[in-house]
Structures are given as structure tokens and as C-alpha cells.
PDB file of N, CA and C in Angstrom:
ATOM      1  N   UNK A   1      59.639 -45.985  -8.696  1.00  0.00           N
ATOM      2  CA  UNK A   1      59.007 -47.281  -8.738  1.00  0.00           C
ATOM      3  C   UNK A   1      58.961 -47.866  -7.334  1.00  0.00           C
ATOM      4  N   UNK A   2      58.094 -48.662  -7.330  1.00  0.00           N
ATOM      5  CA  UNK A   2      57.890 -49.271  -5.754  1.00  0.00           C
ATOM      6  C   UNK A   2      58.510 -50.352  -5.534  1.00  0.00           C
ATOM      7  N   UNK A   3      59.120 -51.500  -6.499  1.00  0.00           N
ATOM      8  CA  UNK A   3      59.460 -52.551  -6.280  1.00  0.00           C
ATOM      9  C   UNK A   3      60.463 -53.054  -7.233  1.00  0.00           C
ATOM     10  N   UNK A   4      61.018 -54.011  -7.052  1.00  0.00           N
ATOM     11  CA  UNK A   4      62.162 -54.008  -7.858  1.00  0.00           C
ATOM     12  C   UNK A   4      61.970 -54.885  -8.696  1.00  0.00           C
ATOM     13  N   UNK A   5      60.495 -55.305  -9.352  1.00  0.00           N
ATOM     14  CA  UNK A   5      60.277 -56.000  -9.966  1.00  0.00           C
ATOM     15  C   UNK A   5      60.205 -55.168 -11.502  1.00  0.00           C
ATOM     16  N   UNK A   6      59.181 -53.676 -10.796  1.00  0.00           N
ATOM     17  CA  UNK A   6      58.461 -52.704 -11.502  1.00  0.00           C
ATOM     18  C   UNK A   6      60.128 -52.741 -12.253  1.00  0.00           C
ATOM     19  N   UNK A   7      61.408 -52.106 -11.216  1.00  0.00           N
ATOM     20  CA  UNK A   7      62.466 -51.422 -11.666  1.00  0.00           C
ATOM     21  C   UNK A   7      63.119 -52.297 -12.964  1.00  0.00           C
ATOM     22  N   UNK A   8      63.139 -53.634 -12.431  1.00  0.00           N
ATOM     23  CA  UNK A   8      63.072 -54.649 -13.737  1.00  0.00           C
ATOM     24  C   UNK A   8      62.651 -54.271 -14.897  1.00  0.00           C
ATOM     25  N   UNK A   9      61.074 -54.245 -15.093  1.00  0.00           N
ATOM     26  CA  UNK A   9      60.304 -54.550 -16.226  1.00  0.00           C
ATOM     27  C   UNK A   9      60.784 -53.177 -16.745  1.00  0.00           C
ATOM     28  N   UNK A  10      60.821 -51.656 -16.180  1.00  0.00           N
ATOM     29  CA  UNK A  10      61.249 -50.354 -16.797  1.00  0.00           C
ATOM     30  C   UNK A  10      62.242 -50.782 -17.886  1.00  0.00           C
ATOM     31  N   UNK A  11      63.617 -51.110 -16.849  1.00  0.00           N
ATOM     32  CA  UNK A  11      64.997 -50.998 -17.816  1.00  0.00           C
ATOM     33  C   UNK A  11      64.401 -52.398 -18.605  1.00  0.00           C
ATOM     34  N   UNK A  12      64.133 -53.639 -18.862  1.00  0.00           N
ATOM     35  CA  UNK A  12      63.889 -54.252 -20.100  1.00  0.00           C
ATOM     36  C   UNK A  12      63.079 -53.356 -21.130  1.00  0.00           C
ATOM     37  N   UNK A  13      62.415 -53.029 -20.494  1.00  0.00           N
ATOM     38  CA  UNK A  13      61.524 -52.313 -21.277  1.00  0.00           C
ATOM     39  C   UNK A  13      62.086 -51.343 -22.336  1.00  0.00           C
ATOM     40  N   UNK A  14      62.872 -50.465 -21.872  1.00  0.00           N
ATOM     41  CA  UNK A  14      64.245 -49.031 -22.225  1.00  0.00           C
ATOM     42  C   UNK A  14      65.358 -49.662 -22.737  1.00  0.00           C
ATOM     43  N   UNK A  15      65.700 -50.810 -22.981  1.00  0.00           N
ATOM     44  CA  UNK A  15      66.368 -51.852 -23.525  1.00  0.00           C
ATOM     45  C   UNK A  15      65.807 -52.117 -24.800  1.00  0.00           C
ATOM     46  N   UNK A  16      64.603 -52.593 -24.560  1.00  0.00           N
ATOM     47  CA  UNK A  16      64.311 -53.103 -26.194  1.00  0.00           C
ATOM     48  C   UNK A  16      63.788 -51.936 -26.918  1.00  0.00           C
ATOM     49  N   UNK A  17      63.793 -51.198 -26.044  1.00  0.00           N
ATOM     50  CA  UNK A  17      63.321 -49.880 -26.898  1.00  0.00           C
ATOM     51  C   UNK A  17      64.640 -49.995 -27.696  1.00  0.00           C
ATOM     52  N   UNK A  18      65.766 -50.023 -26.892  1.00  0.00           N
ATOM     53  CA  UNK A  18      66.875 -49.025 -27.865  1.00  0.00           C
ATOM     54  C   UNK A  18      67.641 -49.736 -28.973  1.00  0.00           C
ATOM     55  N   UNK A  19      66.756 -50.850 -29.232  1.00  0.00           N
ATOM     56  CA  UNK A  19      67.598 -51.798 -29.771  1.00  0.00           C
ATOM     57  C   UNK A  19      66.564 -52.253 -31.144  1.00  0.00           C
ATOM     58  N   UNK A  20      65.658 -51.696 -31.216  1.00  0.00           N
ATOM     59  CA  UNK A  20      64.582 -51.732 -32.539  1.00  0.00           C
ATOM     60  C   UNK A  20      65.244 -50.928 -33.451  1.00  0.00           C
ATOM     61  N   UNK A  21      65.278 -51.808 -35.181  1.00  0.00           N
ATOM     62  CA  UNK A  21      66.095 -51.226 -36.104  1.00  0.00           C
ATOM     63  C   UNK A  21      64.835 -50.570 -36.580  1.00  0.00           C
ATOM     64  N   UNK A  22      65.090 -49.913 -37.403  1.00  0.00           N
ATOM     65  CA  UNK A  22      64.354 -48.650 -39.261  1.00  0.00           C
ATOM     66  C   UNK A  22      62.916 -49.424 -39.241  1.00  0.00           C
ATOM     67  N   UNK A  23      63.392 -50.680 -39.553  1.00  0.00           N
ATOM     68  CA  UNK A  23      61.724 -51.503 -40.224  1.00  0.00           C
ATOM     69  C   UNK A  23      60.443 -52.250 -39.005  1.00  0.00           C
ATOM     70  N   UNK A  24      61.336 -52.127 -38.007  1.00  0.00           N
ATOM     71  CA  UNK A  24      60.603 -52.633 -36.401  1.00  0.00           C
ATOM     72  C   UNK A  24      59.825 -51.304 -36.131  1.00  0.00           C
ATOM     73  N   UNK A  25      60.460 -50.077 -36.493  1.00  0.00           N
ATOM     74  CA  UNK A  25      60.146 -48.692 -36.225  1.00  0.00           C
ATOM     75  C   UNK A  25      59.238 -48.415 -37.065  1.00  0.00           C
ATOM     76  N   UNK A  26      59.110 -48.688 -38.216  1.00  0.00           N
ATOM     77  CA  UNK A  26      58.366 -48.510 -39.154  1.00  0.00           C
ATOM     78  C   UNK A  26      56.964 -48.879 -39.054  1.00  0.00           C
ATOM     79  N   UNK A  27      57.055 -50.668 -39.225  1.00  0.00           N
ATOM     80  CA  UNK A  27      55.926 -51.070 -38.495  1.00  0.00           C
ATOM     81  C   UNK A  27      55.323 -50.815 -37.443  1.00  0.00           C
ATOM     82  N   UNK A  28      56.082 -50.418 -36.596  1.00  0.00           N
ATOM     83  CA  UNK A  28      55.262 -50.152 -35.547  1.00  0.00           C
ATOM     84  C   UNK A  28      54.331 -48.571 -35.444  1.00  0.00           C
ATOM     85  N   UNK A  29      54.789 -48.030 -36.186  1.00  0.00           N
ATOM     86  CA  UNK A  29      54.136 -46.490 -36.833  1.00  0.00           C
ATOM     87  C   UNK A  29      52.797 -46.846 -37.708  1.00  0.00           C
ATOM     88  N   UNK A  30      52.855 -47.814 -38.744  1.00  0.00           N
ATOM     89  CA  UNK A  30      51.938 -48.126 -39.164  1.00  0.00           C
ATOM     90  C   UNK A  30      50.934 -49.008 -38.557  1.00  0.00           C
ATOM     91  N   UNK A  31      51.282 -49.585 -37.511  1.00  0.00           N
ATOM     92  CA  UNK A  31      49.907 -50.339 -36.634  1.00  0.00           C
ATOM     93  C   UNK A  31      49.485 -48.908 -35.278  1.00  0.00           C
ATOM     94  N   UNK A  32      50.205 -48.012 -35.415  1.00  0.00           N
ATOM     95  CA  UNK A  32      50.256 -47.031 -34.726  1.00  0.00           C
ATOM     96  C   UNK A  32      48.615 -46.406 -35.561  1.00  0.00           C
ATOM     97  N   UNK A  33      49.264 -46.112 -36.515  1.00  0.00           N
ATOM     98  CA  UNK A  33      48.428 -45.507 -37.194  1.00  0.00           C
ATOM     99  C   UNK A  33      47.122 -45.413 -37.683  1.00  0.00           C
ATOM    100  N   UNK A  34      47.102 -47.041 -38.096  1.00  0.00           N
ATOM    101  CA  UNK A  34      45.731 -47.749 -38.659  1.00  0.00           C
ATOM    102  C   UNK A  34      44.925 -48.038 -37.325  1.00  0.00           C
ATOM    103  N   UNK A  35      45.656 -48.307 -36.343  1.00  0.00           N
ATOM    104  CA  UNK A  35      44.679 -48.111 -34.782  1.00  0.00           C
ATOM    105  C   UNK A  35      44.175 -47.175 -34.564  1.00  0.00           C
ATOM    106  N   UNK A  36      44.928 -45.722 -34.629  1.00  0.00           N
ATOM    107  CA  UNK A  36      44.495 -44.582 -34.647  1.00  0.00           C
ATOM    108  C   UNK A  36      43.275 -44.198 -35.620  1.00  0.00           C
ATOM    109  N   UNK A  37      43.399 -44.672 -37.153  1.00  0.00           N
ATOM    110  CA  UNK A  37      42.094 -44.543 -37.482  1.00  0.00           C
ATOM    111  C   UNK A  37      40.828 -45.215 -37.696  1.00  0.00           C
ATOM    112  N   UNK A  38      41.063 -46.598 -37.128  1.00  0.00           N
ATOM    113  CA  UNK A  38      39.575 -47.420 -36.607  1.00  0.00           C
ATOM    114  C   UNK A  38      39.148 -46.847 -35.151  1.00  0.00           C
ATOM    115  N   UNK A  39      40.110 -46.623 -34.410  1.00  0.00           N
ATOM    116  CA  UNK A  39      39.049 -45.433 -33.320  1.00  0.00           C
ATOM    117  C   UNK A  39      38.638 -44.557 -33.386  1.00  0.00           C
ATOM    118  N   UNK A  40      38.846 -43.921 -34.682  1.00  0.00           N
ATOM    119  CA  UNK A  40      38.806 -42.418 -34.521  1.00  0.00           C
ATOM    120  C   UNK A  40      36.653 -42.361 -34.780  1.00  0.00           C
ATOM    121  N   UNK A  41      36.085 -43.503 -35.449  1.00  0.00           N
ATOM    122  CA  UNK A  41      34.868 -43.679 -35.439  1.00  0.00           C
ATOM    123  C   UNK A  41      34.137 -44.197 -34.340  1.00  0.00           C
ATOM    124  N   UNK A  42      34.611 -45.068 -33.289  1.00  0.00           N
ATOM    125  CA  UNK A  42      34.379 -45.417 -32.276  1.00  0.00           C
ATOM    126  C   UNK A  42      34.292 -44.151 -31.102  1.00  0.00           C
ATOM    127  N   UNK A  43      35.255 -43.402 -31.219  1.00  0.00           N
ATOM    128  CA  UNK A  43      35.446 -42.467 -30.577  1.00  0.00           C
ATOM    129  C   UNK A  43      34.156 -40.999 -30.442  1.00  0.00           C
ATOM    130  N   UNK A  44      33.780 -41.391 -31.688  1.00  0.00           N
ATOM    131  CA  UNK A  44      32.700 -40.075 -32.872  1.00  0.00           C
ATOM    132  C   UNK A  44      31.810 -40.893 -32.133  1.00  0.00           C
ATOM    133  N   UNK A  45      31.175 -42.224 -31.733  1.00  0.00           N
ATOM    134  CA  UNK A  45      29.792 -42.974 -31.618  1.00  0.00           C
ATOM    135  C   UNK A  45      30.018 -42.723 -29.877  1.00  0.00           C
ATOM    136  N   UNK A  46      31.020 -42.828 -29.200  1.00  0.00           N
ATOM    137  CA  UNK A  46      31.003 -42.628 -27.912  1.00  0.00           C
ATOM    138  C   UNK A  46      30.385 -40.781 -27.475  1.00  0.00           C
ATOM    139  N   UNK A  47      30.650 -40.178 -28.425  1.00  0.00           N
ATOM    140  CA  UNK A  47      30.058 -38.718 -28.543  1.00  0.00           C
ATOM    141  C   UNK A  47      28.907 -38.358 -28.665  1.00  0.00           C
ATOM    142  N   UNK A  48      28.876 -38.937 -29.714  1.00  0.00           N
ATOM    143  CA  UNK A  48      27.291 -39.032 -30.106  1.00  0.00           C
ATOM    144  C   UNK A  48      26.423 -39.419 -29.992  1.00  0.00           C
ATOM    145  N   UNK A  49      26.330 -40.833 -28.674  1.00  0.00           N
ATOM    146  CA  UNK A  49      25.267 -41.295 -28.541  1.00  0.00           C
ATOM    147  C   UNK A  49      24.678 -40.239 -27.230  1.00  0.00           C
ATOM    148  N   UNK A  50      25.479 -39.948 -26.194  1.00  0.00           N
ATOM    149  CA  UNK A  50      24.922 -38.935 -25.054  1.00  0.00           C
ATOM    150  C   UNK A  50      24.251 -37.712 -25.578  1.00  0.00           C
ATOM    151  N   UNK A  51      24.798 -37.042 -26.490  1.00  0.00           N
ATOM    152  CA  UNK A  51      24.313 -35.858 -27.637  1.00  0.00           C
ATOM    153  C   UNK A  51      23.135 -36.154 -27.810  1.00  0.00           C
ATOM    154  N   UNK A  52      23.162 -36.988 -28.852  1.00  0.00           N
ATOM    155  CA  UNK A  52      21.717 -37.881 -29.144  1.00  0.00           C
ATOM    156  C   UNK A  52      20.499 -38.504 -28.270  1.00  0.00           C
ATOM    157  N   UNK A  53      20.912 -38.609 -27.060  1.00  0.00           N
ATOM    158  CA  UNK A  53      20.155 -38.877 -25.650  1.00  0.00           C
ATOM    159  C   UNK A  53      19.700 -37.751 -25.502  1.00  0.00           C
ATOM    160  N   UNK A  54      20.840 -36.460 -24.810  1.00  0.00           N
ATOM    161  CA  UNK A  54      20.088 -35.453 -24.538  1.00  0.00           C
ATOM    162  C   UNK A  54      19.297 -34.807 -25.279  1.00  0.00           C
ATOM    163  N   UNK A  55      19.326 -34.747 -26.618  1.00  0.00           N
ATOM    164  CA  UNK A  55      18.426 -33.959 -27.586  1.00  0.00           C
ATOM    165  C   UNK A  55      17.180 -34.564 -27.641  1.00  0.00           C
ATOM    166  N   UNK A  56      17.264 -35.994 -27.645  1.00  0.00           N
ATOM    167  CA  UNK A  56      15.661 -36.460 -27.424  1.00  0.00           C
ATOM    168  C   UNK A  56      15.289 -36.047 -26.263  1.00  0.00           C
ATOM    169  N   UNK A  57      15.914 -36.488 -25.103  1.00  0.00           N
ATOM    170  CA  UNK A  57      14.809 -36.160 -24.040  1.00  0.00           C
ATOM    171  C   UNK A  57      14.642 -35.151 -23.954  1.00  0.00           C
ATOM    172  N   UNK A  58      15.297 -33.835 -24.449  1.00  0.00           N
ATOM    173  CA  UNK A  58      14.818 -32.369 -24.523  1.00  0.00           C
ATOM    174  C   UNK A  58      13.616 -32.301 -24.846  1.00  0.00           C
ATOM    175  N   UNK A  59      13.720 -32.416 -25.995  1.00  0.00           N
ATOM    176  CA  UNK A  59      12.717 -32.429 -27.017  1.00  0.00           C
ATOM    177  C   UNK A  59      11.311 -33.432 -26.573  1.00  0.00           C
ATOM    178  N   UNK A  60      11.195 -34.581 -26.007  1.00  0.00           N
ATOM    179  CA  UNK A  60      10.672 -35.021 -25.415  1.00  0.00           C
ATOM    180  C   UNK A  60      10.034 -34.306 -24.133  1.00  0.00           C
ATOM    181  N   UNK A  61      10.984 -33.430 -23.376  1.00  0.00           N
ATOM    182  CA  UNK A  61      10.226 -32.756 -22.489  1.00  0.00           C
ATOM    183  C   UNK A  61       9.980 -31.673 -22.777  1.00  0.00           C
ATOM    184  N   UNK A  62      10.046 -30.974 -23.476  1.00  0.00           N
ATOM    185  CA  UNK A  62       9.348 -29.984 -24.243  1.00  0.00           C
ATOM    186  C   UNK A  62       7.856 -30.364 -24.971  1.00  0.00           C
ATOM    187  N   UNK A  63       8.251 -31.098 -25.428  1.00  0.00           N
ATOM    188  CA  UNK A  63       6.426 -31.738 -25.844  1.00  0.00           C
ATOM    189  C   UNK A  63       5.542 -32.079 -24.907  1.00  0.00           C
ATOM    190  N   UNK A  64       6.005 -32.984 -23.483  1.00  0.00           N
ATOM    191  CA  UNK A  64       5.106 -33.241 -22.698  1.00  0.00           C
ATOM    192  C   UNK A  64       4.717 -32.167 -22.019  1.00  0.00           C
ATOM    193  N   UNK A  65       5.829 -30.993 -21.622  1.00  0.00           N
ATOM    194  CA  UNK A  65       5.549 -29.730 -21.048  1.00  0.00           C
ATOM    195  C   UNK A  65       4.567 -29.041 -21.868  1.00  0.00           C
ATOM    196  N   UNK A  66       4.564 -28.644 -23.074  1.00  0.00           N
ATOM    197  CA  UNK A  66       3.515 -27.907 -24.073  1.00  0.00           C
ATOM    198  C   UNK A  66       2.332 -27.771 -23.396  1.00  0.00           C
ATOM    199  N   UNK A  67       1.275 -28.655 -23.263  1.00  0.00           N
ATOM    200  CA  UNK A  67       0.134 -29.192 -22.572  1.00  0.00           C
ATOM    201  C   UNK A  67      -0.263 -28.140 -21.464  1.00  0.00           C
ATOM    202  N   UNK A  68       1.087 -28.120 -20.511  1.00  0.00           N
ATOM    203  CA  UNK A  68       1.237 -27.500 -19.193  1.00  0.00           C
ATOM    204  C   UNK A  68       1.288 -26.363 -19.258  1.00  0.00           C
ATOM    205  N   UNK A  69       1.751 -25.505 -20.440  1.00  0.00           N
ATOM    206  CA  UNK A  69       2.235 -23.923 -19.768  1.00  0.00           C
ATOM    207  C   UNK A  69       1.127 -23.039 -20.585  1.00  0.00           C
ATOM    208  N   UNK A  70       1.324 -22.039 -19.913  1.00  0.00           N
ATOM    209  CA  UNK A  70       0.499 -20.848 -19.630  1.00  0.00           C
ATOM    210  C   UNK A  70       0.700 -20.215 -21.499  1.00  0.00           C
ATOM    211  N   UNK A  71       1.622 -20.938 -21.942  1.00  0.00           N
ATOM    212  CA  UNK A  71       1.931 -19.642 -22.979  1.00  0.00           C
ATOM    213  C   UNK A  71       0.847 -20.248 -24.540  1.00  0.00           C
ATOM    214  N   UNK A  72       0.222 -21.650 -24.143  1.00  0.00           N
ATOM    215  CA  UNK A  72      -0.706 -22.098 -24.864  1.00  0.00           C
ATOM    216  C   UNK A  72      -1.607 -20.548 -25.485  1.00  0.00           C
ATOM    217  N   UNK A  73      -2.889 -21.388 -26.330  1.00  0.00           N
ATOM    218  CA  UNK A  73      -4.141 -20.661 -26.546  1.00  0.00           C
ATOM    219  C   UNK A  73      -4.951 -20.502 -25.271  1.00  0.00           C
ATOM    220  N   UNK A  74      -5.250 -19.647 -24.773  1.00  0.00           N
ATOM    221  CA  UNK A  74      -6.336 -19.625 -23.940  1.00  0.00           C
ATOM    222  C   UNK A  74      -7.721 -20.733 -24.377  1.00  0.00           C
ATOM    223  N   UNK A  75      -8.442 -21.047 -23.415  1.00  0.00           N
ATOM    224  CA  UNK A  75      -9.499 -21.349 -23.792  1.00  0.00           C
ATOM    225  C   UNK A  75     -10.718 -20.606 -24.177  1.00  0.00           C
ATOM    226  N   UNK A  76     -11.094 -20.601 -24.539  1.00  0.00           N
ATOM    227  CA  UNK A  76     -12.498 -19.693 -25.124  1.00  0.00           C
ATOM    228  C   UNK A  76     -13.499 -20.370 -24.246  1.00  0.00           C
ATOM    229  N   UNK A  77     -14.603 -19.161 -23.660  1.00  0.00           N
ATOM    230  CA  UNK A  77     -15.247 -19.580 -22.658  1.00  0.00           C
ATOM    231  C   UNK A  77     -16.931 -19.098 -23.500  1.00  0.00           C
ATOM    232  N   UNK A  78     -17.696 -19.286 -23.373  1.00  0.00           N
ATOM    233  CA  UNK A  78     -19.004 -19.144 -24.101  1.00  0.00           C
ATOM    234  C   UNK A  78     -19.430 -17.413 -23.210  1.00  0.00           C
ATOM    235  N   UNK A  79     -19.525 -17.647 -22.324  1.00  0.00           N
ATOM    236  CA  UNK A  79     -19.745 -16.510 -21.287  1.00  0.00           C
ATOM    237  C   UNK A  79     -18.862 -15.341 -21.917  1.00  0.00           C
ATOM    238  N   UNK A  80     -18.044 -15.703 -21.730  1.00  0.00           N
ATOM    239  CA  UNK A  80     -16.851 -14.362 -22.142  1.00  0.00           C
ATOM    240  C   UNK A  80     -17.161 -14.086 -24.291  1.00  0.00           C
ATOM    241  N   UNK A  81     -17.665 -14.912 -24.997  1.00  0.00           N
ATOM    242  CA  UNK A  81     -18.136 -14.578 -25.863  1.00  0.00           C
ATOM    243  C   UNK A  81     -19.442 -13.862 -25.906  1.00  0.00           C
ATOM    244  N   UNK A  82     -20.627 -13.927 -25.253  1.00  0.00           N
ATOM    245  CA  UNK A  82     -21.651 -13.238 -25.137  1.00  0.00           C
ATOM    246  C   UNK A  82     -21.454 -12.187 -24.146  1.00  0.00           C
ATOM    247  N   UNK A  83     -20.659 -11.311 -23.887  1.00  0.00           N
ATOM    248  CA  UNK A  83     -20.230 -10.281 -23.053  1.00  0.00           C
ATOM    249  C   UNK A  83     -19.379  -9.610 -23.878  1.00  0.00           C
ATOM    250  N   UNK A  84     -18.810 -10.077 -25.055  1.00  0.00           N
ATOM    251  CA  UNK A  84     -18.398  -9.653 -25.832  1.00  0.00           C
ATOM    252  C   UNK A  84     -18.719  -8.746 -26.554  1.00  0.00           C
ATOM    253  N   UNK A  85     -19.829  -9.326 -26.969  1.00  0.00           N
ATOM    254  CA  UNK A  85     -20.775  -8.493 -27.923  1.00  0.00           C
ATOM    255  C   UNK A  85     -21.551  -7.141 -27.204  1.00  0.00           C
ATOM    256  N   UNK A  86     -20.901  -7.183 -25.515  1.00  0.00           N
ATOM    257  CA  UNK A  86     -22.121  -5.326 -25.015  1.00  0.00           C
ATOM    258  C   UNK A  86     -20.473  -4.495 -25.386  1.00  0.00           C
ATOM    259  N   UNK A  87     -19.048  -5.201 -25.147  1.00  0.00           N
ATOM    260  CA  UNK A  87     -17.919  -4.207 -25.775  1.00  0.00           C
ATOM    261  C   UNK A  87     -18.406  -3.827 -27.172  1.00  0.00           C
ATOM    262  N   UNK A  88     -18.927  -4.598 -27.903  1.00  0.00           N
ATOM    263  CA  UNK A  88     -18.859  -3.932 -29.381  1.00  0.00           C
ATOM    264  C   UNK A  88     -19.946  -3.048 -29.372  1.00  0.00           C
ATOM    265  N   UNK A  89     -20.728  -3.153 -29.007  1.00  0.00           N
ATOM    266  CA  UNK A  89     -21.887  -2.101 -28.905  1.00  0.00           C
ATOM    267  C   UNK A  89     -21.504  -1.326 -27.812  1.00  0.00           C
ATOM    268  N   UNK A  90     -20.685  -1.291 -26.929  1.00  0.00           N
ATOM    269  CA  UNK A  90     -20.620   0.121 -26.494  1.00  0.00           C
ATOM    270  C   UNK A  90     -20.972   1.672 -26.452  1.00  0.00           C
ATOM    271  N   UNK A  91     -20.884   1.736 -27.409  1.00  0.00           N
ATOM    272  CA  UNK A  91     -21.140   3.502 -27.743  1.00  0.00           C
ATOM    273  C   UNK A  91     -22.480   3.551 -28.311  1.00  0.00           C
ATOM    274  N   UNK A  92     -23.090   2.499 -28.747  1.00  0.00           N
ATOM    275  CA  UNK A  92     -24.438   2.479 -28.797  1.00  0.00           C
ATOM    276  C   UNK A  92     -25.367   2.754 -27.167  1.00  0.00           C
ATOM    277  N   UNK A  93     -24.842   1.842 -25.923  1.00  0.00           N
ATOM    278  CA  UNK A  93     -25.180   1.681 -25.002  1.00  0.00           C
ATOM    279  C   UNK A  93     -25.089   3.341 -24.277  1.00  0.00           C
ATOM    280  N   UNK A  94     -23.525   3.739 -24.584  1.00  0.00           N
ATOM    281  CA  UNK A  94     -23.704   4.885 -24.311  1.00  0.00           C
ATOM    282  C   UNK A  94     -24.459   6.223 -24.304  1.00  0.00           C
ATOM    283  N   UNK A  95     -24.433   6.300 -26.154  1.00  0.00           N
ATOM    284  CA  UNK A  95     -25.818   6.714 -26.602  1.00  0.00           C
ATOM    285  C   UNK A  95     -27.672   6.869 -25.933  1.00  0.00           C
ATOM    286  N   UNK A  96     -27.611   5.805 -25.831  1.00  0.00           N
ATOM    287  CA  UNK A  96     -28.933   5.055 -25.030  1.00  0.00           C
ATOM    288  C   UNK A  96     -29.604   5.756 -24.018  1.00  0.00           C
ATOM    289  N   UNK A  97     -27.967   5.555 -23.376  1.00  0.00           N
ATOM    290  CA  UNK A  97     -28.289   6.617 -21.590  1.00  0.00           C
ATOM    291  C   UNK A  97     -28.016   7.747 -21.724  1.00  0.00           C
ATOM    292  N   UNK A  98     -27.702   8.438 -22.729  1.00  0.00           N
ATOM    293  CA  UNK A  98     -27.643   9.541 -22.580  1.00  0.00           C
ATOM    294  C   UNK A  98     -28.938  10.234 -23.277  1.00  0.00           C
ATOM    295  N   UNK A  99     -30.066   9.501 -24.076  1.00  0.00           N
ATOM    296  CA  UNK A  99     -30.905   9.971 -24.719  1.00  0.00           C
ATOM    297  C   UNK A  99     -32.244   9.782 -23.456  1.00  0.00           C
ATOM    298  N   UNK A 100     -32.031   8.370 -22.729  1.00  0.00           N
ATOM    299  CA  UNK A 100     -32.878   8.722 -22.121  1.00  0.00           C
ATOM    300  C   UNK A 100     -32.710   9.323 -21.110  1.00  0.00           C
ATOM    301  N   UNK A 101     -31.411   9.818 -20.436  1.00  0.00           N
ATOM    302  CA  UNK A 101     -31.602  11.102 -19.385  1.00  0.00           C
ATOM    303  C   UNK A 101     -32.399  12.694 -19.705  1.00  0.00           C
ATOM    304  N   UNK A 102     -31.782  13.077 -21.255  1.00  0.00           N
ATOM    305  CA  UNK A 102     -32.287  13.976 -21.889  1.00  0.00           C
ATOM    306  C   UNK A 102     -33.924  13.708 -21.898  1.00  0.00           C
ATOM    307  N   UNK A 103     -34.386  12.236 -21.795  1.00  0.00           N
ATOM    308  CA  UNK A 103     -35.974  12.485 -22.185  1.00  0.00           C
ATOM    309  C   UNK A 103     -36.741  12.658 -20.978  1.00  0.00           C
ATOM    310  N   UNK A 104     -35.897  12.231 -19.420  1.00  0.00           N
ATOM    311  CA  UNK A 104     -36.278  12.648 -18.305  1.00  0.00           C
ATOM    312  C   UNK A 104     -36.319  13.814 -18.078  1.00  0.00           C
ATOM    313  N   UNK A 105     -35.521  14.485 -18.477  1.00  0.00           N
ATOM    314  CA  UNK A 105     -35.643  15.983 -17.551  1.00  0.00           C
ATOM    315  C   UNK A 105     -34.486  16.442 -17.751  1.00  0.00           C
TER     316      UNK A 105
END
């Protein structure tokens, strides 16, 4: 202790400790106790509200991100649909040139 005031208040302190009978002891277990379980919900809301923060703004930035990433639908382009259609005919096209080389020569 630093001061001899502190050294005071200790030994009163270690004094009345030793001098509390059965039912001083008692009570004091039971305000022990019932304190212990009105915090124990206070304690659960101090937990849970940061929990509850971070999961929204997760989730929050996950939605605004959506918009942004690459892993969307592509867009469909009109161009790239009418170019489409010489892949499906392919082997027709192929066909084609090969009938009219045969009709050349």
C-alpha cells in the first residue's frame, strides 16, 4: 500500500470481515447472488448488440457489393446474339465451302 491511510482502510476492512456472524454471511450470499443473476442478461445484451452490428453491416455490404462483382449474369449483348446463330449453323457453312470448291474445279 502507498499510504497509511490505504493501510488503515485494509485492516478495518479484514476486521469487519472477521467479525460477520452465519446470517450477515448469509445475506450477503444472497444479494451476491440475485446481482449475479440480473447481470447475467445485461451482460448477454452487451454481447449481442456488437454481434448484431457486425452481421448487419456484413450483410449490408454484401448487398451493396452484389451490383459490383464480376460473378453477376453477364449482360447479353444483341451483337453477340446474332453471331450466334453462324455457331449453330456451322457445319452447314462448312458444307457450303466445301461444295462450292468441288463445283470449281
Amino acid at each position: 500500500m502507498n499510504s497509511k491511510f490505504e493501510q488503515s482502510l485494509q485492516s478495518d476492512l479484514r476486521h469487519s470481515e472477521q467479525i460477520l456472524n452465519a446470517e450477515q454471511l448469509q445475506h450477503l450470499a444472497c444479494f451476491r447472488q440475485q446481482a449475479l443473476v440480473t447481470q447475467a442478461p445485461r451482460r448477454l445484451w452487451r454481447v449481442l448488440w456488437p454481434t448484431a452490428g457486425m452481421i448487419l453491416a456484413s450483410i449490408l455490404l454484401l448487398v451493396l457489393a452484389m451490383p459490383l462483382s464480376p460473378l453477376g449474369p453477364p449482360a447479353v449483348n444483341d451483337s453477340v446474339n446474332d453471331n450466334l446463330d453462324l455457331y449453330v449453323d456451322l457445319e452447314f457453312y462448312y458444307w457450303l465451302a466445301d461444295s462450292e470448291q468441288d463445283l470449281r474445279g
